[in-house]
C-alpha atoms as a PDB file:
ATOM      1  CA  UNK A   1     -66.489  17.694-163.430  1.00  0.00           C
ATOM      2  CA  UNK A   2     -65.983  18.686-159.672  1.00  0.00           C
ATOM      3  CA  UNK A   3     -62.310  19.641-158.257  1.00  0.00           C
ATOM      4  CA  UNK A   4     -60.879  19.968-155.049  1.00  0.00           C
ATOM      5  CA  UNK A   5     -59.128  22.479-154.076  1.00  0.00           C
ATOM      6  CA  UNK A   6     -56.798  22.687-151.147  1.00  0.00           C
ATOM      7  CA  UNK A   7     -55.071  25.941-150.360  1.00  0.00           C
ATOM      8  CA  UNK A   8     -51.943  25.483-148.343  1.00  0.00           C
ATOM      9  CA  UNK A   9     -49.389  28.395-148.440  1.00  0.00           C
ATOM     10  CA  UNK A  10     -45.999  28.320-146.390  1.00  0.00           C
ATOM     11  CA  UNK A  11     -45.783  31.266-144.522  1.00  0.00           C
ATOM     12  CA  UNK A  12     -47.756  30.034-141.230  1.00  0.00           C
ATOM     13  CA  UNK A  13     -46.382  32.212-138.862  1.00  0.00           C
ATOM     14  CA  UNK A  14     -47.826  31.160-135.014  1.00  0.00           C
ATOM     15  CA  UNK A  15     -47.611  27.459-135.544  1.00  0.00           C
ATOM     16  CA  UNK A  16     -44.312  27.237-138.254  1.00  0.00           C
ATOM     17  CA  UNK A  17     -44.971  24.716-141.227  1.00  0.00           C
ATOM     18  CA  UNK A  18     -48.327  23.503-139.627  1.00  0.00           C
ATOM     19  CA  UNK A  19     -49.388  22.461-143.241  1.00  0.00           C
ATOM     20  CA  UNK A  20     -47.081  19.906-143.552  1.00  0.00           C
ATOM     21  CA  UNK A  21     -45.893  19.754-139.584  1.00  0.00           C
ATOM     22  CA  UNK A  22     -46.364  15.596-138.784  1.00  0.00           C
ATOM     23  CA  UNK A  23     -49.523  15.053-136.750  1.00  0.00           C
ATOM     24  CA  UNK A  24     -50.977  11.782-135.930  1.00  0.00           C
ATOM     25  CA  UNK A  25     -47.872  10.287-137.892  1.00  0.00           C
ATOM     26  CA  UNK A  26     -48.509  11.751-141.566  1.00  0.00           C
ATOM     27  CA  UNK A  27     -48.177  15.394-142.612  1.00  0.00           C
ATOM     28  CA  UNK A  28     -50.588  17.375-141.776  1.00  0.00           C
ATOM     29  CA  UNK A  29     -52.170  18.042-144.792  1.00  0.00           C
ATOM     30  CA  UNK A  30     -51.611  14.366-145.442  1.00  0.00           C
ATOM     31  CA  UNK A  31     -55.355  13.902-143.361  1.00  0.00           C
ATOM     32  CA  UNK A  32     -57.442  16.555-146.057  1.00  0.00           C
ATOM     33  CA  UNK A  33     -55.746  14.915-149.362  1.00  0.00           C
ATOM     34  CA  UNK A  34     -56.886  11.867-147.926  1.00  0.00           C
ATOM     35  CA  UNK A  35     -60.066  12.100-147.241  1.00  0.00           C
ATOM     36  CA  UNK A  36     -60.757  13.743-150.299  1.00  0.00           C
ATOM     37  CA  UNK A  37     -59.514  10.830-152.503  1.00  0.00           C
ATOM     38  CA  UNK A  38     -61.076   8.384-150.539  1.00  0.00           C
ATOM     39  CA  UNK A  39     -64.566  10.780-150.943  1.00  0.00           C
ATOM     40  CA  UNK A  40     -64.822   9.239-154.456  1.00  0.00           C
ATOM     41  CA  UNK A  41     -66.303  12.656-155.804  1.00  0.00           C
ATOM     42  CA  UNK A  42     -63.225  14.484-157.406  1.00  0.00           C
ATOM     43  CA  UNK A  43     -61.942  14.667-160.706  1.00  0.00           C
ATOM     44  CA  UNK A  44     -58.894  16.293-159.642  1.00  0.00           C
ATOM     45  CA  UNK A  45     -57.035  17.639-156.351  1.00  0.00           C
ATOM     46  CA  UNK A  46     -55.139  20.732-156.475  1.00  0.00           C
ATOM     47  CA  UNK A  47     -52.613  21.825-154.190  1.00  0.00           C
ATOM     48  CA  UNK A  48     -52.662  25.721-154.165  1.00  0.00           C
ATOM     49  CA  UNK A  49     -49.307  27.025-152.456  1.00  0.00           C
ATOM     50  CA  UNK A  50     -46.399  29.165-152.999  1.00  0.00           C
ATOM     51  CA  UNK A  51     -44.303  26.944-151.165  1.00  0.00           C
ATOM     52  CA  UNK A  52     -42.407  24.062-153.026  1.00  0.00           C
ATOM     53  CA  UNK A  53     -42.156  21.183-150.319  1.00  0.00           C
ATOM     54  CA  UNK A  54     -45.639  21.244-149.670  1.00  0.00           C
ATOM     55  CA  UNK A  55     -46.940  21.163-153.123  1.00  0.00           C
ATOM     56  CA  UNK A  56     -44.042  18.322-152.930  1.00  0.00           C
ATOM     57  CA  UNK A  57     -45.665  16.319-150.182  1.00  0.00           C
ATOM     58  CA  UNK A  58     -49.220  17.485-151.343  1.00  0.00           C
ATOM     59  CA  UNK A  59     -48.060  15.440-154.834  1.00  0.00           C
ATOM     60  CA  UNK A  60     -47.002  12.098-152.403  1.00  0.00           C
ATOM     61  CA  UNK A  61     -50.944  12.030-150.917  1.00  0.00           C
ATOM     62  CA  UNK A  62     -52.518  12.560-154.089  1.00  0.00           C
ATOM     63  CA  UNK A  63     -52.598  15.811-154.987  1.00  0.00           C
ATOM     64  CA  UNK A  64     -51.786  17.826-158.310  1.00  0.00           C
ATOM     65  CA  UNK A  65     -49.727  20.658-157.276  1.00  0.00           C
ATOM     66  CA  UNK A  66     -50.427  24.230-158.307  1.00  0.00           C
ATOM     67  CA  UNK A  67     -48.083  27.192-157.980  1.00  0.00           C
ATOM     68  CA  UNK A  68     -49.520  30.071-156.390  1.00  0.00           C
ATOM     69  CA  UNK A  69     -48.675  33.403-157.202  1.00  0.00           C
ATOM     70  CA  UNK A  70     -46.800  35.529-154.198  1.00  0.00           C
ATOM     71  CA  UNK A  71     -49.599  37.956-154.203  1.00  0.00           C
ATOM     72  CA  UNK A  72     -51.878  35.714-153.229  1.00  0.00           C
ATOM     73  CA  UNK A  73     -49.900  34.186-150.170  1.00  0.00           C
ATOM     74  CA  UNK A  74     -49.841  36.881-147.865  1.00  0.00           C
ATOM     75  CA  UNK A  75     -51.038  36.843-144.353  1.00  0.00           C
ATOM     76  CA  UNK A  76     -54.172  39.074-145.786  1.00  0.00           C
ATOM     77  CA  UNK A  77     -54.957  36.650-148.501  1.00  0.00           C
ATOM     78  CA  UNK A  78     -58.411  35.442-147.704  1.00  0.00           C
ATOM     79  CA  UNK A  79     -60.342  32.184-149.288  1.00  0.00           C
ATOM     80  CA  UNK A  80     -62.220  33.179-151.987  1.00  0.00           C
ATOM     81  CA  UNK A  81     -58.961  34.599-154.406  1.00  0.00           C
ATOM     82  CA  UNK A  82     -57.177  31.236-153.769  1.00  0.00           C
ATOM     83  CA  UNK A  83     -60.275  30.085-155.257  1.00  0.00           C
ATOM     84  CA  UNK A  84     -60.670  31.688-157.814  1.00  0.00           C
ATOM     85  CA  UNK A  85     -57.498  31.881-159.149  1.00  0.00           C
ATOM     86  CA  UNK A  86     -57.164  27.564-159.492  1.00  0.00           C
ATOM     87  CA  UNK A  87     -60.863  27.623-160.997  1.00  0.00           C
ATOM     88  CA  UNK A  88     -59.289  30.252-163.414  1.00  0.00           C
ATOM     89  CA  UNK A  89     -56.243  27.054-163.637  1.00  0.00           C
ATOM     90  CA  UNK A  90     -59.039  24.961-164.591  1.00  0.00           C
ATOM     91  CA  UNK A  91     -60.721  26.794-167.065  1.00  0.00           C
ATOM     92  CA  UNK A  92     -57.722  27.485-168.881  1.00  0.00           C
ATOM     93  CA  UNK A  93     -57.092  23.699-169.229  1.00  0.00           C
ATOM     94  CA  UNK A  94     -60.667  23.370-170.674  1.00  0.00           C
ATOM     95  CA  UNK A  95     -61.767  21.619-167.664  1.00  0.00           C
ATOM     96  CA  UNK A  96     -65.785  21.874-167.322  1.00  0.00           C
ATOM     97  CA  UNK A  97     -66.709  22.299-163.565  1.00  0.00           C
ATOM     98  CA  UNK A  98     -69.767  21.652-161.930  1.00  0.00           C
ATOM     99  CA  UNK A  99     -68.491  21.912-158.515  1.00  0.00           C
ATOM    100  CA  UNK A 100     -65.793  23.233-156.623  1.00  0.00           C
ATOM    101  CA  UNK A 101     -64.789  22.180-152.922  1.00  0.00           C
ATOM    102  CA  UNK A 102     -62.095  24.290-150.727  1.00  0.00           C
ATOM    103  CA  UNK A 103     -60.896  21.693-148.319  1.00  0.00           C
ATOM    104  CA  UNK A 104     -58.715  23.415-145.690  1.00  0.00           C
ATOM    105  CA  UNK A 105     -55.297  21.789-145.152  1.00  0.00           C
ATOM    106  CA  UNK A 106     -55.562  21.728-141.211  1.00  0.00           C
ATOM    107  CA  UNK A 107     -58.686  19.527-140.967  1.00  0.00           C
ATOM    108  CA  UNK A 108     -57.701  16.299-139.709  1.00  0.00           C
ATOM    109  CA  UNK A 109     -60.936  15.587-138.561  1.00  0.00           C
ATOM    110  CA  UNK A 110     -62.672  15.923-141.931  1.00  0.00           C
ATOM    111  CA  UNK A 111     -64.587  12.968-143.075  1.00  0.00           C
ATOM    112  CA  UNK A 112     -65.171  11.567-147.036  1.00  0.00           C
ATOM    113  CA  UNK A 113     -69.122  10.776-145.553  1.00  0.00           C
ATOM    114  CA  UNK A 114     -69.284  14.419-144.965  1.00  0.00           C
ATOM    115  CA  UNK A 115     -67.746  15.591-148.086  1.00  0.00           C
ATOM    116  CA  UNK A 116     -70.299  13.524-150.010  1.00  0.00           C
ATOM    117  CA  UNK A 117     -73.073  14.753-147.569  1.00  0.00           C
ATOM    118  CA  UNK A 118     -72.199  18.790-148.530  1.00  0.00           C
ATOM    119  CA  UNK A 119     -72.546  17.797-152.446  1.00  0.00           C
ATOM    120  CA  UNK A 120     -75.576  16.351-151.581  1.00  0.00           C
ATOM    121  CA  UNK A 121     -76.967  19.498-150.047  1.00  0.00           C
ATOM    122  CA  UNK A 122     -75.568  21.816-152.706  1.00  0.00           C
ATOM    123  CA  UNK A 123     -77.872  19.978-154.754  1.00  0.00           C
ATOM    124  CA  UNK A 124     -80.948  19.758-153.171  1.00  0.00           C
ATOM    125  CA  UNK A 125     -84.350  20.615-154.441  1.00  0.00           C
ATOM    126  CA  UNK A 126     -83.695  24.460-155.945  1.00  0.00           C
ATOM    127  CA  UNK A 127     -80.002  24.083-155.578  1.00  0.00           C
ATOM    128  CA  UNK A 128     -77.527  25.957-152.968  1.00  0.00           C
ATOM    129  CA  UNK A 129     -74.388  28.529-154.257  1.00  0.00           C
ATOM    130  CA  UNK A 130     -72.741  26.564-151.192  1.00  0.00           C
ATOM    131  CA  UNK A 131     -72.616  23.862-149.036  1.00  0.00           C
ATOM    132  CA  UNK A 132     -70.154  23.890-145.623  1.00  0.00           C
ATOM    133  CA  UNK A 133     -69.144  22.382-142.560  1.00  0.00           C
ATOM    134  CA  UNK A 134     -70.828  23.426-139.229  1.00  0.00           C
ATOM    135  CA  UNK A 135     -71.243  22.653-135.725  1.00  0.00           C
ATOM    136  CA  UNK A 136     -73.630  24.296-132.732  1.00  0.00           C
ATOM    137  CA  UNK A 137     -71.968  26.371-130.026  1.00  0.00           C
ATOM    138  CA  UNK A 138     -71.585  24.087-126.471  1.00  0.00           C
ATOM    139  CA  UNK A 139     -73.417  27.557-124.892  1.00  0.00           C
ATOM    140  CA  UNK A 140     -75.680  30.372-126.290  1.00  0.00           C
ATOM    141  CA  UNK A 141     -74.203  32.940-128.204  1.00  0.00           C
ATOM    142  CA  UNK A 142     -76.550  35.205-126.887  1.00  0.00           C
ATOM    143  CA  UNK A 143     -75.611  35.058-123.533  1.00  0.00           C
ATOM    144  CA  UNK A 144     -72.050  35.544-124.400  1.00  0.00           C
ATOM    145  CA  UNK A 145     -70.208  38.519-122.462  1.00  0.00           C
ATOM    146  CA  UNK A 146     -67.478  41.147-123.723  1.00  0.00           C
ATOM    147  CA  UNK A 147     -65.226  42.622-120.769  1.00  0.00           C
ATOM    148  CA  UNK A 148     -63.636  45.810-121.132  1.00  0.00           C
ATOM    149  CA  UNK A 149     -60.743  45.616-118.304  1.00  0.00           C
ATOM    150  CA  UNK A 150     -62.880  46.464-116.096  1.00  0.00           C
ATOM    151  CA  UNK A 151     -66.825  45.330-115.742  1.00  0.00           C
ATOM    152  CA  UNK A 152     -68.488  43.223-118.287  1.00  0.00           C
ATOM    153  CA  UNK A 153     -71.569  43.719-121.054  1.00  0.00           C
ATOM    154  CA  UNK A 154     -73.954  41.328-122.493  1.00  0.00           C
ATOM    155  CA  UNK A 155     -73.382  41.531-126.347  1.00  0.00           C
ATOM    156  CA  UNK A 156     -77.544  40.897-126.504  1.00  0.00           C
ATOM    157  CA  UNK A 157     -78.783  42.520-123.711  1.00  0.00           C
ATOM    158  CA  UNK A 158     -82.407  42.115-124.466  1.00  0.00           C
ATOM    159  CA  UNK A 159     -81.957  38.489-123.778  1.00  0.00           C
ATOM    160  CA  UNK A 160     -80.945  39.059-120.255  1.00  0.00           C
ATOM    161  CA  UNK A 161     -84.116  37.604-118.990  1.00  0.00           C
ATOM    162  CA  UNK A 162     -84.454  34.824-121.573  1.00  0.00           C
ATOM    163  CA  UNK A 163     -83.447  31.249-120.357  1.00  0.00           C
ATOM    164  CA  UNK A 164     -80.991  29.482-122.410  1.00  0.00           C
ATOM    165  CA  UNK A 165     -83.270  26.532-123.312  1.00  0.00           C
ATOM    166  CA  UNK A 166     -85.383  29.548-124.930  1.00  0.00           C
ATOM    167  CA  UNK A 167     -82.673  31.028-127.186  1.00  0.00           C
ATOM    168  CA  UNK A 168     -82.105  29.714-131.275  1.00  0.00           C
ATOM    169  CA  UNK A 169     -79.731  27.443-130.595  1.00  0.00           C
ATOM    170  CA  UNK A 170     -76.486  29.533-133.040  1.00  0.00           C
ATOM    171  CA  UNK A 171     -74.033  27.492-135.616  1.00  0.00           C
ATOM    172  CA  UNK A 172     -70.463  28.621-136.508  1.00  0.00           C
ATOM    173  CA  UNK A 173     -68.301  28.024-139.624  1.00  0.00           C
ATOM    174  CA  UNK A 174     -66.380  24.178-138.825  1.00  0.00           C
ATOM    175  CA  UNK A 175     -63.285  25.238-140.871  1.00  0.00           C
ATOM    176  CA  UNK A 176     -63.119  21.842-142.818  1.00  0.00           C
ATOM    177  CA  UNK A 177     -64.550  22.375-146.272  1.00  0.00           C
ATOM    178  CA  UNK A 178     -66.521  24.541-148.802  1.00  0.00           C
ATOM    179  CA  UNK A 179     -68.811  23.250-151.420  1.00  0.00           C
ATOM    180  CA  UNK A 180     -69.944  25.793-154.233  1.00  0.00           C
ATOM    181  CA  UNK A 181     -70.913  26.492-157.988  1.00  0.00           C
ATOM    182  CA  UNK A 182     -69.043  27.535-160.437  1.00  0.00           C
ATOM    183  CA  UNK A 183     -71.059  30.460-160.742  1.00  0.00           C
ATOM    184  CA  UNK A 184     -71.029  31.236-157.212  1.00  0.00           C
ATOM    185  CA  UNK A 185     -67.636  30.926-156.125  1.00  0.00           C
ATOM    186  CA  UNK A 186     -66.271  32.844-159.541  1.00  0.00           C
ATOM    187  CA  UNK A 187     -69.497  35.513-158.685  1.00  0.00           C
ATOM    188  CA  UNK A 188     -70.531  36.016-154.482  1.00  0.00           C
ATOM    189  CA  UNK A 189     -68.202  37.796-151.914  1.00  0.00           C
ATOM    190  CA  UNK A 190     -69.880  35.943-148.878  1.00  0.00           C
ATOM    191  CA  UNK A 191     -70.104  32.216-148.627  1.00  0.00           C
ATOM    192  CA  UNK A 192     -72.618  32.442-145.323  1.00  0.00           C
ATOM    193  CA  UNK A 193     -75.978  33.898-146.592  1.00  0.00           C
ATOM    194  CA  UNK A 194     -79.851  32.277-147.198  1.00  0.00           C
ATOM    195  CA  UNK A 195     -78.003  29.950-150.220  1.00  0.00           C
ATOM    196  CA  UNK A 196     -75.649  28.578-148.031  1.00  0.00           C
ATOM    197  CA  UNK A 197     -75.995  24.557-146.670  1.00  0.00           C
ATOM    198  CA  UNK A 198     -75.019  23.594-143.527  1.00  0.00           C
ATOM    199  CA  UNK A 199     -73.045  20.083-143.338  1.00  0.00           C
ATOM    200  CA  UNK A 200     -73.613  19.651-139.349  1.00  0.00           C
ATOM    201  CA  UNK A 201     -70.758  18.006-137.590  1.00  0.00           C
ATOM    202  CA  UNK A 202     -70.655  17.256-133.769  1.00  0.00           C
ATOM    203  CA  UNK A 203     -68.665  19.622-131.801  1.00  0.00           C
ATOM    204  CA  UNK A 204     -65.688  16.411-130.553  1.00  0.00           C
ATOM    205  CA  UNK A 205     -65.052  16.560-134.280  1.00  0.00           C
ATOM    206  CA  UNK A 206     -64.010  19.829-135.208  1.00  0.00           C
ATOM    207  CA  UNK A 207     -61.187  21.630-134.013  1.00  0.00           C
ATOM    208  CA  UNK A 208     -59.464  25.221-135.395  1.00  0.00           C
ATOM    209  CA  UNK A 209     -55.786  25.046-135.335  1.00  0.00           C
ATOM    210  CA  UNK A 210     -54.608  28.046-135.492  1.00  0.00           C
ATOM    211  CA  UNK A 211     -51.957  28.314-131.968  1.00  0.00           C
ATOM    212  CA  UNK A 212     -50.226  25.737-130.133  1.00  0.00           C
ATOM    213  CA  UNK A 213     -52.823  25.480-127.624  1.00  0.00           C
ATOM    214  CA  UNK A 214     -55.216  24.761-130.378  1.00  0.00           C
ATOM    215  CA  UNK A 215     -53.033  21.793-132.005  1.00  0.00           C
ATOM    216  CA  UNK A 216     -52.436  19.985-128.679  1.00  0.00           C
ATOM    217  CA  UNK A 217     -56.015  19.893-128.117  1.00  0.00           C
ATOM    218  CA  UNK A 218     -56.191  18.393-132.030  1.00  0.00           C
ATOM    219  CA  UNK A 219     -53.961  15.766-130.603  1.00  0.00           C
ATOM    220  CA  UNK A 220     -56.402  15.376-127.601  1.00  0.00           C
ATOM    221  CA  UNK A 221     -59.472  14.724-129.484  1.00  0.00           C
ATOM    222  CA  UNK A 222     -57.572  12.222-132.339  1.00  0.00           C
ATOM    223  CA  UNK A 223     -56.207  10.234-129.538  1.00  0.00           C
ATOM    224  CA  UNK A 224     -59.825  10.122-127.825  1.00  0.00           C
ATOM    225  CA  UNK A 225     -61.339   9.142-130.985  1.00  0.00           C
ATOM    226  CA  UNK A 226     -58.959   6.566-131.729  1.00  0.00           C
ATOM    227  CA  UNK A 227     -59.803   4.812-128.189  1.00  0.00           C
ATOM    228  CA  UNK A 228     -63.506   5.185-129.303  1.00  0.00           C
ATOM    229  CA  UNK A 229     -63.155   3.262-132.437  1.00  0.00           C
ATOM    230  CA  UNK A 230     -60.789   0.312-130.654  1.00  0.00           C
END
């Protein structure tokens, strides 16, 4: 059996309600129940909040709502607890899982193809712990400055003299979804290590929203995509 699991908690704080806040004319989290169901690769979609109208809404797209416990929907609350806690739902309904996929609620961009894709990897030849979404960085990480207030510092000085088109080109988390074992979401601390997958994604389709800046330029890129595909 393989589960879905979408953690949505109410407390957003720089961008109020964003979960369930109306973008591209359907609640947000609308987009990630979605493209989940129309993935064809879930037994069942939980909803993991504390908050009652989006586990409400979260029911209207498809999803099975379940109530998450106020420790566990804090601002320090990271990923992997949510997780846990809904396999431990699971389990105690008898439910035998052979997957387990964290889709983020603020990924309007996610796609079912690439959903299937990261099951795919987690299974290939000598199997993964997880599978996730990715994307390259539009300029070298190791190039990349820190400033102080004053001056500025390399964070790789060594590479100083190295041209770009000679560093390892560098990937970074997408923030859509999370494929993983049983085992290995119920056992590891870190998702990113040698057993992790990367789904690759191009950079126009993924998008952190996290501030206002970051959910107007959401807006940007659907309404650019939507052009593309007219």
């Amino acid at each position: 059996m393989k589960i879905a699991i979408i953690p949505a908690r109410g407390g957003s704080k720089r961008i109020p309600r964003k979960n369930v806040k109306p973008f591209a004319g359907l609640p947000m989290i609308a987009h990630s129940l979605q493209a989940a169901t129309r993935s064809d690769m879930f037994d069942h979609i939980l909803v993991s909040s504390d908050d009652d109208e989006i586990l409400s809404i979260g029911s209207q797209y498809g999803g099975e709502p379940l109530q998450r416990p106020a420790e566990l929907a804090d601002d320090q609350t990271a990923t992997i607890p949510v997780i846990r806690h809904a396999i431990s739902y699971a389990e105690s309904r008898g439910w035998q899982l052979d997957g387990v996929c964290c889709i983020y609620a603020t990924a309007p961009f996610v796609r079912p193809e690439d959903i299937r894709e990261g099951w795919r990897l987690l299974n290939q030849a000598g199997g993964m712990d997880f599978a996730f979404s990715a994307t390259t960085f539009p300029y070298p990480v190791f190039r990349g400055l820190l400033h102080d207030g004053n001056g500025v510092q390399m964070i790789f000085p060594e590479h100083f003299p190295t041209r770009s088109q000679d560093l390892p080109e560098a990937l970074h988390d997408a923030g859509q979804f999370y494929w993983g074992t049983h085992r290995a979401w119920k056992e590891e601390d870190r998702l990113f290590t040698s057993r992790a997958a990367p789904v690759m994604l191009p950079r126009h389709r993924v998008q952190d929203i996290d501030t206002a800046e970051d959910w107007q330029r959401a807006e940007i890129i659907w309404r650019m995509l939507q052009e593309a595909a007219e």
